[in-house]
C-alpha atoms as a PDB file:
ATOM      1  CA  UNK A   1     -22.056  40.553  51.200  1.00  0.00           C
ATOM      2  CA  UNK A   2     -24.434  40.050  48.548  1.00  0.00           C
ATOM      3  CA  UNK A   3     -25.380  43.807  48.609  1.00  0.00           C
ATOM      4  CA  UNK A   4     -21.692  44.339  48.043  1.00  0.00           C
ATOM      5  CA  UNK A   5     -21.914  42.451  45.325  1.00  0.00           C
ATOM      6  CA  UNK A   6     -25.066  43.854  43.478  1.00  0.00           C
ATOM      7  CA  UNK A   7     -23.116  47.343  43.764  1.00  0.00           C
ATOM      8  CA  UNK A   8     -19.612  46.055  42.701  1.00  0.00           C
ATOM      9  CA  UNK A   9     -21.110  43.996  39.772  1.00  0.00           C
ATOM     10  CA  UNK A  10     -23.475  46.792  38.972  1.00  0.00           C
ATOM     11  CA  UNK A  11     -20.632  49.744  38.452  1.00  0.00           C
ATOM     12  CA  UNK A  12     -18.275  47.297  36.966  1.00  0.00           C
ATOM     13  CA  UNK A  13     -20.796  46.281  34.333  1.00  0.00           C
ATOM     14  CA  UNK A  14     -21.749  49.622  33.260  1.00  0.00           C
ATOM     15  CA  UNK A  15     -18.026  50.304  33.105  1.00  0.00           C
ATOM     16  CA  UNK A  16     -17.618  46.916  30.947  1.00  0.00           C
ATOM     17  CA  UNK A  17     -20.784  47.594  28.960  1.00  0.00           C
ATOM     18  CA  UNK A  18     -19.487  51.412  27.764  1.00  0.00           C
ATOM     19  CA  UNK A  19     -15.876  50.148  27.073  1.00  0.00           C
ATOM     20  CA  UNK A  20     -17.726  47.173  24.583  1.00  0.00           C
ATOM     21  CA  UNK A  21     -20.026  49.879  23.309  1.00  0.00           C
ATOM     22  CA  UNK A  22     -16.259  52.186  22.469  1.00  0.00           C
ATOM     23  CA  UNK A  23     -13.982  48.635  20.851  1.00  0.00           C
ATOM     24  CA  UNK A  24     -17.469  47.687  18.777  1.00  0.00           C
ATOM     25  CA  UNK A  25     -17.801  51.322  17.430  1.00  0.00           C
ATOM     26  CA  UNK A  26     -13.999  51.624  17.212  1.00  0.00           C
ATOM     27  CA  UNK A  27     -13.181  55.083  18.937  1.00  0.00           C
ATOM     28  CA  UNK A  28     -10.209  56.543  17.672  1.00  0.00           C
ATOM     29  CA  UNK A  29      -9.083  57.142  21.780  1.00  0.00           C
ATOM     30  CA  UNK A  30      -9.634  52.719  21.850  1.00  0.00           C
ATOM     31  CA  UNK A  31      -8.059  51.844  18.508  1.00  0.00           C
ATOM     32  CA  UNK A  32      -5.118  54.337  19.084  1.00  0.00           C
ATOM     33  CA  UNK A  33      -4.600  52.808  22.525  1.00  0.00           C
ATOM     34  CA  UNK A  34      -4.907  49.255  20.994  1.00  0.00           C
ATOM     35  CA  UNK A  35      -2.671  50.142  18.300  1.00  0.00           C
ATOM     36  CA  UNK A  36       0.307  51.150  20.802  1.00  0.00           C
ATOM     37  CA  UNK A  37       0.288  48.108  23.060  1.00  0.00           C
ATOM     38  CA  UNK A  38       0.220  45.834  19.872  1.00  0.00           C
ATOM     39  CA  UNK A  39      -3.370  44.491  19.959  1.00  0.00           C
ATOM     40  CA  UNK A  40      -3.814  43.589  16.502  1.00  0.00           C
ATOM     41  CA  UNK A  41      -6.926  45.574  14.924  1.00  0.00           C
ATOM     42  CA  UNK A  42      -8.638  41.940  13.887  1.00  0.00           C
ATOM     43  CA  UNK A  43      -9.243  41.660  18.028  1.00  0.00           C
ATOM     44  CA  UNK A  44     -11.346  44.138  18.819  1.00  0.00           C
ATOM     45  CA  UNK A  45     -14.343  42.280  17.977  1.00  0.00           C
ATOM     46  CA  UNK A  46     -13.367  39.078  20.813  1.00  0.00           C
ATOM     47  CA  UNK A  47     -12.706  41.737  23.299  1.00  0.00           C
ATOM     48  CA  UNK A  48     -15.395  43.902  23.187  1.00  0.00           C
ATOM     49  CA  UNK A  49     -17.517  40.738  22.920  1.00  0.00           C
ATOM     50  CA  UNK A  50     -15.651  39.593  25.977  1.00  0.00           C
ATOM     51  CA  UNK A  51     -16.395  42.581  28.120  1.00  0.00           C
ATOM     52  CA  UNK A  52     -19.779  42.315  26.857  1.00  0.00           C
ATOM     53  CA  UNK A  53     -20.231  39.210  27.628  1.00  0.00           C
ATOM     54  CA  UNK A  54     -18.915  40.013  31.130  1.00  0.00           C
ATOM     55  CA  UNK A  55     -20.978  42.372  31.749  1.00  0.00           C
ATOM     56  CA  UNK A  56     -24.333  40.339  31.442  1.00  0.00           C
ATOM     57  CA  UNK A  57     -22.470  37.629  33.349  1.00  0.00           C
ATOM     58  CA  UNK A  58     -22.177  39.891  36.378  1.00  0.00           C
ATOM     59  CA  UNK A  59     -25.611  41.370  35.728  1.00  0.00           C
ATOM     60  CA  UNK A  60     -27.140  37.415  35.808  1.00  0.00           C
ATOM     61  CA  UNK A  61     -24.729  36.568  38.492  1.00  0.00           C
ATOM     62  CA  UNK A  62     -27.487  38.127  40.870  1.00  0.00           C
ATOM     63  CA  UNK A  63     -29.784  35.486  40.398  1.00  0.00           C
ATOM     64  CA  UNK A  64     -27.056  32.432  39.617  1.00  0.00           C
ATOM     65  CA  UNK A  65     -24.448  33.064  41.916  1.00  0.00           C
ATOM     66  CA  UNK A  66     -22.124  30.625  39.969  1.00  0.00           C
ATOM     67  CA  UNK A  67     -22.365  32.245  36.776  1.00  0.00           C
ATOM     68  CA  UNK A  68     -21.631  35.431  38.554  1.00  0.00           C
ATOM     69  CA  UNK A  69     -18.552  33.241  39.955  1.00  0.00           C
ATOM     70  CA  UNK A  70     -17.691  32.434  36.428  1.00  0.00           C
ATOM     71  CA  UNK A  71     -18.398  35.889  35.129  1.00  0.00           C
ATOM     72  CA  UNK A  72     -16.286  37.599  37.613  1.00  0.00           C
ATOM     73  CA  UNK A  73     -13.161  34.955  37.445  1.00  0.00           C
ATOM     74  CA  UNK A  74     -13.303  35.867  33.195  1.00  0.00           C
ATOM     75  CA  UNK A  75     -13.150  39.931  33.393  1.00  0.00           C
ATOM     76  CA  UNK A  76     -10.707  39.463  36.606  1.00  0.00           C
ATOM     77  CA  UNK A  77      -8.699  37.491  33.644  1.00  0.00           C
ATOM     78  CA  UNK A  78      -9.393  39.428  31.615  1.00  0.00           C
ATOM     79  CA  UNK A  79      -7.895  42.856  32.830  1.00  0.00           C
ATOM     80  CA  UNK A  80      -5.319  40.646  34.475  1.00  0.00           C
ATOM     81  CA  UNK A  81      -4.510  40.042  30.437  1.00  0.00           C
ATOM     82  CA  UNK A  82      -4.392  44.036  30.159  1.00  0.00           C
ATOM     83  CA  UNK A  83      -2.130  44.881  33.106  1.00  0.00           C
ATOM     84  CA  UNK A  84       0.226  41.961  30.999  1.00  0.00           C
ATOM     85  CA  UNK A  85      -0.218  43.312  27.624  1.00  0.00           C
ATOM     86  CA  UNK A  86       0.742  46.846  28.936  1.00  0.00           C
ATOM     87  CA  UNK A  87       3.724  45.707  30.625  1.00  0.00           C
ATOM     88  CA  UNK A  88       5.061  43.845  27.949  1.00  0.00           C
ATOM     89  CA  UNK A  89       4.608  46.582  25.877  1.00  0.00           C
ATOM     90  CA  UNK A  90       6.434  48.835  28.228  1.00  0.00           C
ATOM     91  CA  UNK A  91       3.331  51.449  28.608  1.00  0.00           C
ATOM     92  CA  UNK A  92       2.877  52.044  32.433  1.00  0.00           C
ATOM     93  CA  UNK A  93      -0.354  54.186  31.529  1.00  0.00           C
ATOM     94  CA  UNK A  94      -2.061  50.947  33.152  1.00  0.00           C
ATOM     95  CA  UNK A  95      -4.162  52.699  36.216  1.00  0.00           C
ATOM     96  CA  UNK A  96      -7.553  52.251  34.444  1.00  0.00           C
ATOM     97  CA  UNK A  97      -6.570  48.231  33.936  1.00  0.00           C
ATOM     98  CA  UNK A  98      -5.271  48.004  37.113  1.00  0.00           C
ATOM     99  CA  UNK A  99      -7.848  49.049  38.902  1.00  0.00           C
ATOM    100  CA  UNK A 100     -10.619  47.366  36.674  1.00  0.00           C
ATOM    101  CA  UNK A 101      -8.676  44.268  37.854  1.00  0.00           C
ATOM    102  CA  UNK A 102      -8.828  45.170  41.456  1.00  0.00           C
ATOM    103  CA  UNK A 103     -12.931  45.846  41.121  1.00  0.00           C
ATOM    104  CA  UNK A 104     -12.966  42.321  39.000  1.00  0.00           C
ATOM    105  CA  UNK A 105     -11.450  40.307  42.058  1.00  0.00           C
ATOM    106  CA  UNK A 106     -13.072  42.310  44.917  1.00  0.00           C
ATOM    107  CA  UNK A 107     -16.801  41.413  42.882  1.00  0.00           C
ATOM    108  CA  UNK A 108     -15.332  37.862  42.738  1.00  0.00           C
ATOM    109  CA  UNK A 109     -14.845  37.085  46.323  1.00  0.00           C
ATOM    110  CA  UNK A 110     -17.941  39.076  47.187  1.00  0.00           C
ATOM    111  CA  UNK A 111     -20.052  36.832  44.974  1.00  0.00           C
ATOM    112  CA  UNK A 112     -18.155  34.041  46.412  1.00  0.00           C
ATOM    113  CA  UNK A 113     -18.828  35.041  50.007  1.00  0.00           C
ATOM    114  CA  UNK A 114     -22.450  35.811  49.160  1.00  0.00           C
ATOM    115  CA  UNK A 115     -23.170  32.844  47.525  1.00  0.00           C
END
């Protein structure tokens, strides 16, 4: 399991890591997205600090196993958050936030059943 793990966490941090990298430098493809689900501008900063965060939470979770519990349960909250945010905004363009949540929960029990 914990192999599973390293892989999961691995991919799913560089994914978390380039999305930060895009909100911090505020690409036009990010902001425009962020713009039509509502997200006021002022965010950005928390939530690319947020994925950032998660992704050297998942990254340390290979030598802590709970911080890689606690790492895992935030960006598995926070895409949760995203699948909301593009529902209540009526945009069904979710698949990317959707499936970032499925990655988040399946690195979540694997660190769980690793641990």
């Amino acid at each position: 399991m914990f192999i599973g793990y390293a892989v999961v966490a691995a991919l799913l941090a560089f994914a978390l890591s380039a999305s930060a990298f895009l909100t911090f430098t505020r690409n036009p493809q990010i902001t425009g997205n962020m713009t039509k689900l509502g997200v006021p501008e002022s965010w950005l900063p928390w939530l690319a600090t947020a994925k950032a965060a998660g992704a050297i939470g998942l990254l340390a979770g290979l030598a802590v196993a709970p911080l890689g519990v606690a790492a895992a349960t935030g960006v598995t909250l926070y895409f949760l958050g995203a699948v909301i945010t593009h529902v209540r905004a009526k945009d069904y363009e979710m698949a990317p936030a959707v499936v970032l949540t499925l990655i988040s929960a399946a690195a979540l029990l694997l660190r769980i059943a690793s641990a």
